[in-house]
N, C-alpha and C. Protein backbone atom coordinates (compact mmCIF):
# COMPACT_ATOMS: atom_id res chain seq x y z
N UNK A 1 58.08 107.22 82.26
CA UNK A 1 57.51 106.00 81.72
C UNK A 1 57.25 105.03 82.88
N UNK A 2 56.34 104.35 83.32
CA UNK A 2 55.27 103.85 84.08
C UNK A 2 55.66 102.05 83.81
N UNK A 3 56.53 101.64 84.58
CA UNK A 3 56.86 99.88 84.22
C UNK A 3 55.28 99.24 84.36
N UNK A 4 55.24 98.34 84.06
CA UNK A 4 54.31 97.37 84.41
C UNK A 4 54.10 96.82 86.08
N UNK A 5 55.26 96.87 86.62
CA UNK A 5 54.68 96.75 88.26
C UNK A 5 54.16 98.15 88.47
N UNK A 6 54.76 99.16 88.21
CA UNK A 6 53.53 100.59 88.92
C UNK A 6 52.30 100.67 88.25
N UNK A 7 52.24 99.38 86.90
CA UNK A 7 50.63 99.62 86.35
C UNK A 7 49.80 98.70 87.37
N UNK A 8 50.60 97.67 87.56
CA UNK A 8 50.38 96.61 88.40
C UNK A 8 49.56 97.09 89.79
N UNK A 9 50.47 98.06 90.46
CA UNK A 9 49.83 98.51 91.87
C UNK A 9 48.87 99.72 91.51
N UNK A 10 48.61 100.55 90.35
CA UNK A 10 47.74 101.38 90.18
C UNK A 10 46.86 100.89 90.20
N UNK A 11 46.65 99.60 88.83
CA UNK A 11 45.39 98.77 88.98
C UNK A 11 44.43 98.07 90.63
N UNK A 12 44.86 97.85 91.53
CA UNK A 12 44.46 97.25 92.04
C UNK A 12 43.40 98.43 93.15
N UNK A 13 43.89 100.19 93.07
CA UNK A 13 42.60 101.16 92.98
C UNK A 13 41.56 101.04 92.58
N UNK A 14 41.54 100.74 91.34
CA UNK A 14 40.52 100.83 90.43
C UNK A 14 39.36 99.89 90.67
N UNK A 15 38.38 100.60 90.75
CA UNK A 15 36.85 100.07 91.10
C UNK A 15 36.08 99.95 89.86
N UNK A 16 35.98 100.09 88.64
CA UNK A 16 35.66 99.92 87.53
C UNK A 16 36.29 98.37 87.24
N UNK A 17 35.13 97.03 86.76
CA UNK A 17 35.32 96.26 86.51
C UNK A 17 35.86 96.30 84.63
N UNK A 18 35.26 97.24 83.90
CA UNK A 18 35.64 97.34 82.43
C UNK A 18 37.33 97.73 82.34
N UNK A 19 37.37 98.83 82.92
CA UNK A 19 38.54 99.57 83.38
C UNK A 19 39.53 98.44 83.40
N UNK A 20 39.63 97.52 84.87
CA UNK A 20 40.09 96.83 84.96
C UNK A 20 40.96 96.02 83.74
N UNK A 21 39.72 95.35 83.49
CA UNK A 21 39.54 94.28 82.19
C UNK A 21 40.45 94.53 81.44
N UNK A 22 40.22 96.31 80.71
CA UNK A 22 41.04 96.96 79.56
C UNK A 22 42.42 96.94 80.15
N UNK A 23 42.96 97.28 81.04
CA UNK A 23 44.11 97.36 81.66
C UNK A 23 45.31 96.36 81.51
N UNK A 24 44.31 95.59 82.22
CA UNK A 24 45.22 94.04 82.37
C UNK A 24 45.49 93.61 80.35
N UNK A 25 44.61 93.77 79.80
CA UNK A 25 44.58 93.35 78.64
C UNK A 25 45.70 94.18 77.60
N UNK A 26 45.24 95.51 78.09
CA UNK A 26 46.50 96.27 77.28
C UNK A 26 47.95 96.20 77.66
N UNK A 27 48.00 96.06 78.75
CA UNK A 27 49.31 95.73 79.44
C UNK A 27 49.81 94.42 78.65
N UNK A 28 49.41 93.34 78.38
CA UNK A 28 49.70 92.33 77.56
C UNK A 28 49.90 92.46 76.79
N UNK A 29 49.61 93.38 75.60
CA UNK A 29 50.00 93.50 74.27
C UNK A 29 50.85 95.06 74.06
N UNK A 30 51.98 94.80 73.39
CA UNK A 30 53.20 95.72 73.69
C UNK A 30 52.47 96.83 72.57
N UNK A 31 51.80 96.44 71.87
CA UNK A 31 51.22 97.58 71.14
C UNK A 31 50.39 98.99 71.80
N UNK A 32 49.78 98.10 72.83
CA UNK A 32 48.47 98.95 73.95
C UNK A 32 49.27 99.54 74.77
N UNK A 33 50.30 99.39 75.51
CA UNK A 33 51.09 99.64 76.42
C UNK A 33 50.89 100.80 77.00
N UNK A 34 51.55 102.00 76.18
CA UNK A 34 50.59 103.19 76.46
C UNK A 34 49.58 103.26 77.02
N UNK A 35 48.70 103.05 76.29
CA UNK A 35 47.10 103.02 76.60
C UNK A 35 46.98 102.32 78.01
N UNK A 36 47.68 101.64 78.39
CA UNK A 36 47.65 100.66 79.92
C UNK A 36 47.93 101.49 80.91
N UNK A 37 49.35 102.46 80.63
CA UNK A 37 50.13 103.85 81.37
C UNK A 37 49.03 104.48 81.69
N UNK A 38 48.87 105.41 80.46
CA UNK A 38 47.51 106.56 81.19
C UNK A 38 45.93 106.05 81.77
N UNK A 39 45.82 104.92 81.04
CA UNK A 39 44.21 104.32 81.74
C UNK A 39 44.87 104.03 83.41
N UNK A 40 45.75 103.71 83.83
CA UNK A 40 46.15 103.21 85.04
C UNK A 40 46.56 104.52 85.83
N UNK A 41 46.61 105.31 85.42
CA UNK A 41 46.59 106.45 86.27
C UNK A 41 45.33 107.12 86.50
N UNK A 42 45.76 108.35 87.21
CA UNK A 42 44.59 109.43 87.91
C UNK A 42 43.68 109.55 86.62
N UNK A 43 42.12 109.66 86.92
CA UNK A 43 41.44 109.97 85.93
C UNK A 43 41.40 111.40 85.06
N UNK A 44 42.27 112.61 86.05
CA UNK A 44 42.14 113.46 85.43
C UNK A 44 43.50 113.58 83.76
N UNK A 45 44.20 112.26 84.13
CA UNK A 45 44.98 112.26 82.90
C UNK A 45 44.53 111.41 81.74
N UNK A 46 43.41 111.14 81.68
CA UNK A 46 42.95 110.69 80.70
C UNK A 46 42.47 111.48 79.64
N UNK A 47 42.06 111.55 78.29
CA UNK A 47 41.70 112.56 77.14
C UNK A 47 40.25 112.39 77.03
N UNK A 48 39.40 113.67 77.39
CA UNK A 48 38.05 113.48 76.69
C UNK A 48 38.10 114.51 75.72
N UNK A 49 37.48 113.87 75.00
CA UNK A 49 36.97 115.14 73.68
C UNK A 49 35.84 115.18 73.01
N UNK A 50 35.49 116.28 72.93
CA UNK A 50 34.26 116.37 71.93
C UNK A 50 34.39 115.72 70.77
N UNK A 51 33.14 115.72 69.87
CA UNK A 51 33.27 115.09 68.48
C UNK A 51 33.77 116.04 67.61
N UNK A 52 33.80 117.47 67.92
CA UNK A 52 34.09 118.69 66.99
C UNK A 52 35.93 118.11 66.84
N UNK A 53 36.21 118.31 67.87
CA UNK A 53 37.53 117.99 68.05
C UNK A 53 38.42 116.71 67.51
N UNK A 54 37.59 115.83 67.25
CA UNK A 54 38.41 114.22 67.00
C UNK A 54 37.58 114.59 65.05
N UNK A 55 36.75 115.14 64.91
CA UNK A 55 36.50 115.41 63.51
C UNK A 55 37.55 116.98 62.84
N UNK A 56 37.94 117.46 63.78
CA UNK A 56 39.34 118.30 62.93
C UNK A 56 40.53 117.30 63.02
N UNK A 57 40.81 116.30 64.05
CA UNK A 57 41.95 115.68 64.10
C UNK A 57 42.00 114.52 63.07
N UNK A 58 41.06 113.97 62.87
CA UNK A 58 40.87 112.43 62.13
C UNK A 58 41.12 112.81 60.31
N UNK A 59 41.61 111.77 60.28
CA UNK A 59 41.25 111.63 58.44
C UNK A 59 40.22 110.79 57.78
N UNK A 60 39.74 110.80 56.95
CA UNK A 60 39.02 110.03 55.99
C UNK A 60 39.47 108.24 56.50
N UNK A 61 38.45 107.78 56.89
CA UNK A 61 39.00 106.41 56.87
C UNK A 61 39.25 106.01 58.26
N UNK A 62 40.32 106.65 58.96
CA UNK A 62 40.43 106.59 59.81
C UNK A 62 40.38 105.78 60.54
N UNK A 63 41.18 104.61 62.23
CA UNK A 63 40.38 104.43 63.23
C UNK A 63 41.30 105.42 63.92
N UNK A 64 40.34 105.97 64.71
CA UNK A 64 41.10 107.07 66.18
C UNK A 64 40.76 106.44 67.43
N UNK A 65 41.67 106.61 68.50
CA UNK A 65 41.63 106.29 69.94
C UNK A 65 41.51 107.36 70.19
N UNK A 66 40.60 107.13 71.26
CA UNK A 66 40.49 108.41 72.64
C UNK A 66 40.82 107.62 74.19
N UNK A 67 41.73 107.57 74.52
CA UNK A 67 41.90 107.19 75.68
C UNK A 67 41.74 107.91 76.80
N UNK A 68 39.81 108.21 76.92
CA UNK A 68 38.88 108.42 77.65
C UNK A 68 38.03 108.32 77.42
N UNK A 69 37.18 109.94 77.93
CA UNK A 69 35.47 109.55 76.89
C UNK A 69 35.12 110.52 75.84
N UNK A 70 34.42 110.09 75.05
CA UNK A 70 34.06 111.00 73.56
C UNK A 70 32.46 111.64 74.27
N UNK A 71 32.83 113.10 73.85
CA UNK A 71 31.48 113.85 74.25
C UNK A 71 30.72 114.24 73.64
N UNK A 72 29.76 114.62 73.20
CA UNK A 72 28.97 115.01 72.12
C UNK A 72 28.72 116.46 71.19
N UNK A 73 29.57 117.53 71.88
CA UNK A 73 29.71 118.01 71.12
C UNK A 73 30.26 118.86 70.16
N UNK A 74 29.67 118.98 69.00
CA UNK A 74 29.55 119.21 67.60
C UNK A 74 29.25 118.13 66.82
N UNK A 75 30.06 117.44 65.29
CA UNK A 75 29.50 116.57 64.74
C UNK A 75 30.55 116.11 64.06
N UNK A 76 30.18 114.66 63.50
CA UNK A 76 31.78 113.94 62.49
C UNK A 76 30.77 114.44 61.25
N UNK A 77 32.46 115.08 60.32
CA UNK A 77 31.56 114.71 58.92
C UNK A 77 32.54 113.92 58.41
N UNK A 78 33.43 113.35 58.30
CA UNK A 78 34.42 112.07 57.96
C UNK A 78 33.82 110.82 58.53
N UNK A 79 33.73 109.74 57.26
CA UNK A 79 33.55 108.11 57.36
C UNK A 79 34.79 107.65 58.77
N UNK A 80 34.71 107.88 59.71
CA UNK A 80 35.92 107.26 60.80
C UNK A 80 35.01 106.02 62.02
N UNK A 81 36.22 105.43 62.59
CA UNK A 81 36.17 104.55 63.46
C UNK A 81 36.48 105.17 64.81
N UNK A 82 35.27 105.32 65.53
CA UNK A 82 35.87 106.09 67.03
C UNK A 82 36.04 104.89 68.06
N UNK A 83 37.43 104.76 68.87
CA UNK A 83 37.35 103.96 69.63
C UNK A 83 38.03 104.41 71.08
N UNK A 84 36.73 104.12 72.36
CA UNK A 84 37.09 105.08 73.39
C UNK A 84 37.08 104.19 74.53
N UNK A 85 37.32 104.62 75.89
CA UNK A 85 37.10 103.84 77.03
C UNK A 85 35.81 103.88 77.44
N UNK A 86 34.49 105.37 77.02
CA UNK A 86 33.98 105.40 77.09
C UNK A 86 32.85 106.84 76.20
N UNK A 87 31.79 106.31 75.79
CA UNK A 87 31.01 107.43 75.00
C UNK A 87 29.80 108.06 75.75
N UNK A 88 29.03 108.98 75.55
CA UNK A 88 28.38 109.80 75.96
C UNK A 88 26.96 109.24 75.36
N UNK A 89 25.41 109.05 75.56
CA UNK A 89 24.83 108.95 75.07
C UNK A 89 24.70 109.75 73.61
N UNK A 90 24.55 111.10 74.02
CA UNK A 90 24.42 111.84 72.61
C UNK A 90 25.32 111.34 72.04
N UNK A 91 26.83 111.65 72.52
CA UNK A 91 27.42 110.99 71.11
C UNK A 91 27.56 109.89 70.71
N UNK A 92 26.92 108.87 71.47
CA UNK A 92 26.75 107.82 70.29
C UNK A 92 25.56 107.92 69.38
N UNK A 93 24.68 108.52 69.79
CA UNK A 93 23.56 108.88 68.92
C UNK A 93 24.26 109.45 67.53
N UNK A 94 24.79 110.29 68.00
CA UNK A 94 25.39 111.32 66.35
C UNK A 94 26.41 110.75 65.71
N UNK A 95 27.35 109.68 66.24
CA UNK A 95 27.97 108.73 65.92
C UNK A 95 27.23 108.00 64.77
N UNK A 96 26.55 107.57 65.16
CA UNK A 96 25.30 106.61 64.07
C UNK A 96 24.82 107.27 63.40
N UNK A 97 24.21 108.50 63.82
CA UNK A 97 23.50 109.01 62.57
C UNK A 97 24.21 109.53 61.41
N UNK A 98 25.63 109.87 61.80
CA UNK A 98 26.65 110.23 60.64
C UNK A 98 26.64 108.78 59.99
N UNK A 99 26.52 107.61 60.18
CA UNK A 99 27.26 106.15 59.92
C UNK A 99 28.62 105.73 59.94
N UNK A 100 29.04 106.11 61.19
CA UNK A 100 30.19 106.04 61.58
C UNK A 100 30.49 105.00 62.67
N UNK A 101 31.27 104.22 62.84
CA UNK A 101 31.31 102.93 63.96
C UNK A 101 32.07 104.00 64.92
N UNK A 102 31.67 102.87 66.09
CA UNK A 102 32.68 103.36 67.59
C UNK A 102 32.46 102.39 68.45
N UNK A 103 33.28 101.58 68.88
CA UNK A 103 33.41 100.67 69.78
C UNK A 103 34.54 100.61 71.09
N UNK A 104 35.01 99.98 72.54
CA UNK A 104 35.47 100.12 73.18
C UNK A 104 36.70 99.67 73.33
N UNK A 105 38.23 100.29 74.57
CA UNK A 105 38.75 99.61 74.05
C UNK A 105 39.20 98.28 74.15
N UNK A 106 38.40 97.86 75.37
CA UNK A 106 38.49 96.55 75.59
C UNK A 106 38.10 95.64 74.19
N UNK A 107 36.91 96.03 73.23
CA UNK A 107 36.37 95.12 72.25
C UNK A 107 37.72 95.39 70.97
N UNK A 108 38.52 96.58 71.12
CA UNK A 108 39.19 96.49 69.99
C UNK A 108 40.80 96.21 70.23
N UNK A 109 41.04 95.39 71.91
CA UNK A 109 42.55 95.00 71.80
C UNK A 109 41.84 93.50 71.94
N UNK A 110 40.60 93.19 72.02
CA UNK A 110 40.77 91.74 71.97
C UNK A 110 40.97 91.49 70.04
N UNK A 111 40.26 92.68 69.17
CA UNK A 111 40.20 92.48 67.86
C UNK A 111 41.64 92.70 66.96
N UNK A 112 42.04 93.60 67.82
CA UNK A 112 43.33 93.83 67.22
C UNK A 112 44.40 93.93 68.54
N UNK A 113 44.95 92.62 68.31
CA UNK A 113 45.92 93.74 69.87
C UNK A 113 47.00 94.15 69.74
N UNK A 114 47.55 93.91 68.62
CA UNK A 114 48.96 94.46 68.17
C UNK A 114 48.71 96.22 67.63
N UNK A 115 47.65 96.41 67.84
CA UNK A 115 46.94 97.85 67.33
C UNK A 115 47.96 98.60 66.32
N UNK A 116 47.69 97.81 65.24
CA UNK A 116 47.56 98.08 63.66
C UNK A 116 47.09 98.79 63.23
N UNK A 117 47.60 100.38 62.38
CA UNK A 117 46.92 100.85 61.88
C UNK A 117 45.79 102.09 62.70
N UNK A 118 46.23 101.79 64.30
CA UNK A 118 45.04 102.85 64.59
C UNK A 118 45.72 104.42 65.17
N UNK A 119 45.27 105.20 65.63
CA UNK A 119 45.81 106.56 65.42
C UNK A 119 45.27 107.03 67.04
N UNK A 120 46.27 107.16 68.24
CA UNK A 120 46.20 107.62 69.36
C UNK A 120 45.74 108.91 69.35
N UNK A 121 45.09 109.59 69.87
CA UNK A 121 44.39 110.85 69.91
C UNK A 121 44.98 112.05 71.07
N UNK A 122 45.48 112.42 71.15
CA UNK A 122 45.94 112.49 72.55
C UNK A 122 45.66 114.01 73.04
């Protein structure tokens, strides 16, 4: 487990201004915390996944984290909320065309930061 000073000196690597942003922000809210751990490390420990994959994992309703990037393929057939560090063109395309939201996670610890209700993907 990763204190907040080793998120502290990981962060200051990081050349991504979003990255950043999300970091510092999740680190603030004891809910994100996690999410602060692995975003602040090596990129190869972060989770990408296809959409095939987060559509066998998700339920009806759903919001899911991907704490990385969502790739495009296969397809959602579940009404869910995808929320990632980062998406793929295609899949945000097929994202929408199912009518399914997905937003980042910087936009969803400023919306929720006690992260209520959402479902880590891992």
């Amino acid at each position: 487990m990763k204190s907040k000073t080793k998120i502290e000196e990981q962060l200051e690597r990081k050349n991504n201004p979003e990255l950043v942003k999300t970091i510092i922000l999740a680190k603030k809210n004891s809910g994100w915390l996690e999410a602060a751990r692995i975003l602040s490390g090596p990129r190869k420990s972060r989770i990408n996944l296809n959409l095939d994959e987060i559509n066998k994992e998700a339920k009806e309703g759903e919001k899911v984290v991907v704490l990385g990037k969502v790739l495009s393929q296969g397809k959602i057939e579940k009404k869910i909320k995808i929320i990632a560090l980062n998406f793929s063109e295609r899949a945000k395309e097929k994202i929408l065309k199912e009518h399914c939201e997905f937003s980042t996670i910087l936009e969803e610890i400023k919306r929720n930061p006690n992260a209520e209700k959402l479902r880590f993907l891992k």
